[in-house]
C-alpha atoms as a PDB file:
ATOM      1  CA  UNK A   1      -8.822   0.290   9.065  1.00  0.00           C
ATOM      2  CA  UNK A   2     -10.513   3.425   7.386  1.00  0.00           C
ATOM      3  CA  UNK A   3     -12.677   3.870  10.497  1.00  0.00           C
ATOM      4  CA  UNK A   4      -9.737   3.358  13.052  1.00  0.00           C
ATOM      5  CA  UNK A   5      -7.552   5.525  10.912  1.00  0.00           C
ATOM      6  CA  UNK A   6      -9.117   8.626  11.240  1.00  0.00           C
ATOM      7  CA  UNK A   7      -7.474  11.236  13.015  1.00  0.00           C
ATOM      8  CA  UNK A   8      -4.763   9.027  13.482  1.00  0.00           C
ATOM      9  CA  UNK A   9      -1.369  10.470  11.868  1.00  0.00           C
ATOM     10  CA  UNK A  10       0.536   8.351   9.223  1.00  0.00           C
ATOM     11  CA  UNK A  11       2.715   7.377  11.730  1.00  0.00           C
ATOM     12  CA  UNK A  12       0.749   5.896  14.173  1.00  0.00           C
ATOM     13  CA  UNK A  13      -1.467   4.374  11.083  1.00  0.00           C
ATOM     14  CA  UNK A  14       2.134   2.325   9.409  1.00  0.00           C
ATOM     15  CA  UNK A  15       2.946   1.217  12.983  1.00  0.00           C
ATOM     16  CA  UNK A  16      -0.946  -0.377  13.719  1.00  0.00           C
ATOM     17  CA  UNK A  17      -0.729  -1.814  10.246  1.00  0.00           C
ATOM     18  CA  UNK A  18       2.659  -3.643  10.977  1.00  0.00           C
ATOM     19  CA  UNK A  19       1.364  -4.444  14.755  1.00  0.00           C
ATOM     20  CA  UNK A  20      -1.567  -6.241  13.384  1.00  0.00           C
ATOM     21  CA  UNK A  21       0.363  -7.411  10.139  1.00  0.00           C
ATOM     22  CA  UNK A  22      -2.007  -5.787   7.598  1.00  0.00           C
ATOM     23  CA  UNK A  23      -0.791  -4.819   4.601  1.00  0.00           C
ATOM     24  CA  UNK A  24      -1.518  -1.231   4.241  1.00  0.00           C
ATOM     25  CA  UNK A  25      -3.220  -0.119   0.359  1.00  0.00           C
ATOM     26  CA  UNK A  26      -3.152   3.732  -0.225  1.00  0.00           C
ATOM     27  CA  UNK A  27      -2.536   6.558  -2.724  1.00  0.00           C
ATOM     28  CA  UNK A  28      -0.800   8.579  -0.596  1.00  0.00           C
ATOM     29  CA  UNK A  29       2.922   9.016  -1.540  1.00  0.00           C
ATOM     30  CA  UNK A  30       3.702   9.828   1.957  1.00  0.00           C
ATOM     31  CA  UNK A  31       3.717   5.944   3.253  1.00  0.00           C
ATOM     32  CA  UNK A  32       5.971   5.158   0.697  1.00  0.00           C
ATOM     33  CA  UNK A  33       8.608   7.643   2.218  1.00  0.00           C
ATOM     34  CA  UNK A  34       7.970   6.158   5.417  1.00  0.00           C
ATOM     35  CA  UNK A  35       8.841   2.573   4.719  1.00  0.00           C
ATOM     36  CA  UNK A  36      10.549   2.878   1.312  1.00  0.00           C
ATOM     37  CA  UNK A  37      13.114   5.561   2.795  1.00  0.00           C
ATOM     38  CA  UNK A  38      12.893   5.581   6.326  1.00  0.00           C
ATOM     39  CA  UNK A  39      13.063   1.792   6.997  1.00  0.00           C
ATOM     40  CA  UNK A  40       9.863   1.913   8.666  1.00  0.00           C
ATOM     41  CA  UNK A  41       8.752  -1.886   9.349  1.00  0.00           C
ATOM     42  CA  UNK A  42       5.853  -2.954   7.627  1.00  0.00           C
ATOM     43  CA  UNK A  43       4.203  -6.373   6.540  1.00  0.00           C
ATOM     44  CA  UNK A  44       3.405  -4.902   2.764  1.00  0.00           C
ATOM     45  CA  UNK A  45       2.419  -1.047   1.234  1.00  0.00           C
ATOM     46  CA  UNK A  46       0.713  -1.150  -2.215  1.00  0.00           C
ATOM     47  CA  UNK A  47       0.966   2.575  -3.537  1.00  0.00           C
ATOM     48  CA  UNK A  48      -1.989   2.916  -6.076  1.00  0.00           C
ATOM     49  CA  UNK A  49      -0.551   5.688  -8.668  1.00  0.00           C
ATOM     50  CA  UNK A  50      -3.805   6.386 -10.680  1.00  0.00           C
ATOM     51  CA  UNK A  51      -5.175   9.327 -12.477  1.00  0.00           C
ATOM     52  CA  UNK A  52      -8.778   7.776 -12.330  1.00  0.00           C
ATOM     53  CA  UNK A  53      -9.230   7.754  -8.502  1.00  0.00           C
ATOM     54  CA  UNK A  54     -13.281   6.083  -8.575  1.00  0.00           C
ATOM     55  CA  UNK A  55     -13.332   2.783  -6.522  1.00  0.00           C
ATOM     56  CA  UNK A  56     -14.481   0.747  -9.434  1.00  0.00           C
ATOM     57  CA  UNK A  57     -10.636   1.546 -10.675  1.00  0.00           C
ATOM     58  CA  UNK A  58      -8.859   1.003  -7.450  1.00  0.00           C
ATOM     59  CA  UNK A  59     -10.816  -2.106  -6.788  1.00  0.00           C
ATOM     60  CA  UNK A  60     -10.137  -3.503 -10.803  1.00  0.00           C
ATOM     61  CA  UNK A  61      -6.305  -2.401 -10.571  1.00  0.00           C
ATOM     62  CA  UNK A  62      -5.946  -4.383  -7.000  1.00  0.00           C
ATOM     63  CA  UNK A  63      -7.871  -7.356  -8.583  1.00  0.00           C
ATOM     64  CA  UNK A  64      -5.584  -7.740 -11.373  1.00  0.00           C
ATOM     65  CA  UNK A  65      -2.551  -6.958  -9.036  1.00  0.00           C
ATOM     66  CA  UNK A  66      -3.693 -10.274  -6.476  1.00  0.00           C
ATOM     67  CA  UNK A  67      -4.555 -12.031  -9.411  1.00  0.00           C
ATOM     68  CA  UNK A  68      -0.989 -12.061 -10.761  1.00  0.00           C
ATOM     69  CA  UNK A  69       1.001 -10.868  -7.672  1.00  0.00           C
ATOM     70  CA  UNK A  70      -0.526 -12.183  -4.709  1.00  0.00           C
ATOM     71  CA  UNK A  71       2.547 -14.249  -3.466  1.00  0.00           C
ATOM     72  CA  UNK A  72       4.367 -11.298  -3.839  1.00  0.00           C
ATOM     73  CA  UNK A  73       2.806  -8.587  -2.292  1.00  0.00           C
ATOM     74  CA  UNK A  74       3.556  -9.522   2.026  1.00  0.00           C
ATOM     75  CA  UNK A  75       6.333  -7.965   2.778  1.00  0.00           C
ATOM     76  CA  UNK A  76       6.869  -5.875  -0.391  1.00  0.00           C
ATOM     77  CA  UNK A  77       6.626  -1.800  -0.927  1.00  0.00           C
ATOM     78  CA  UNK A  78       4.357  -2.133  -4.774  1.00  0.00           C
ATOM     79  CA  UNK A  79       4.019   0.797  -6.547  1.00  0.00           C
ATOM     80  CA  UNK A  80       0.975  -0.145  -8.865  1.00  0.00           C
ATOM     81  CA  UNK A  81       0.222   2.423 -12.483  1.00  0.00           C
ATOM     82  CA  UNK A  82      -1.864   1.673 -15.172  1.00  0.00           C
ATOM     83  CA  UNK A  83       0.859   0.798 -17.155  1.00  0.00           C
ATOM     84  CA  UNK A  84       2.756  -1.497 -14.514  1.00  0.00           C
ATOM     85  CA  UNK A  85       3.746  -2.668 -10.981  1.00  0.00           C
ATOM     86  CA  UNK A  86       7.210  -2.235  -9.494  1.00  0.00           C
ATOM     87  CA  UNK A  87       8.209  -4.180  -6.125  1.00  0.00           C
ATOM     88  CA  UNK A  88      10.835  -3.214  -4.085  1.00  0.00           C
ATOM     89  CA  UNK A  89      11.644  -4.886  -0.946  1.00  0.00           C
ATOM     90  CA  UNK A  90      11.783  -2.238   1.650  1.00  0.00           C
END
């Protein structure tokens, strides 16, 4: 969705993501206030909260988060640290 997504406001990105049931993966705090506190419908956010912000981390800490997680994560707002990974239902 990178491509598509460019331009496109974080609005308009959270509603394609729910139309074509994707489960949006970002480090931007700003989707979480969309569907965390305003409701916004969603199949599944995973906040990446990282200091380290290379790919090789990103791609590692979403490895380990499917690897444990995976029937877990449609549906679910996940913040993910280094240190843990909170779900909240949102």
């Amino acid at each position: 969705m990178y491509e598509a997504a460019r331009g496109m406001g974080d609005d308009e990105i959270i509603q394609k993501a729910s139309a074509e049931e994707w489960i949006l993966i970002t480090n931007d705090k700003g989707f979480g206030e969309k569907v965390y506190r305003q409701r916004r419908p969603h199949k599944g956010v995973v906040l990446l909260r990282r200091e380290d912000e290379r790919a090789s981390n990103k791609i590692e800490m979403l490895r380990r988060l499917l690897d444990k997680y995976s029937d877990r994560v449609a549906g679910s707002f996940v913040v993910v640290t280094e240190r843990r990974v909170r779900f909240a239902r949102a």
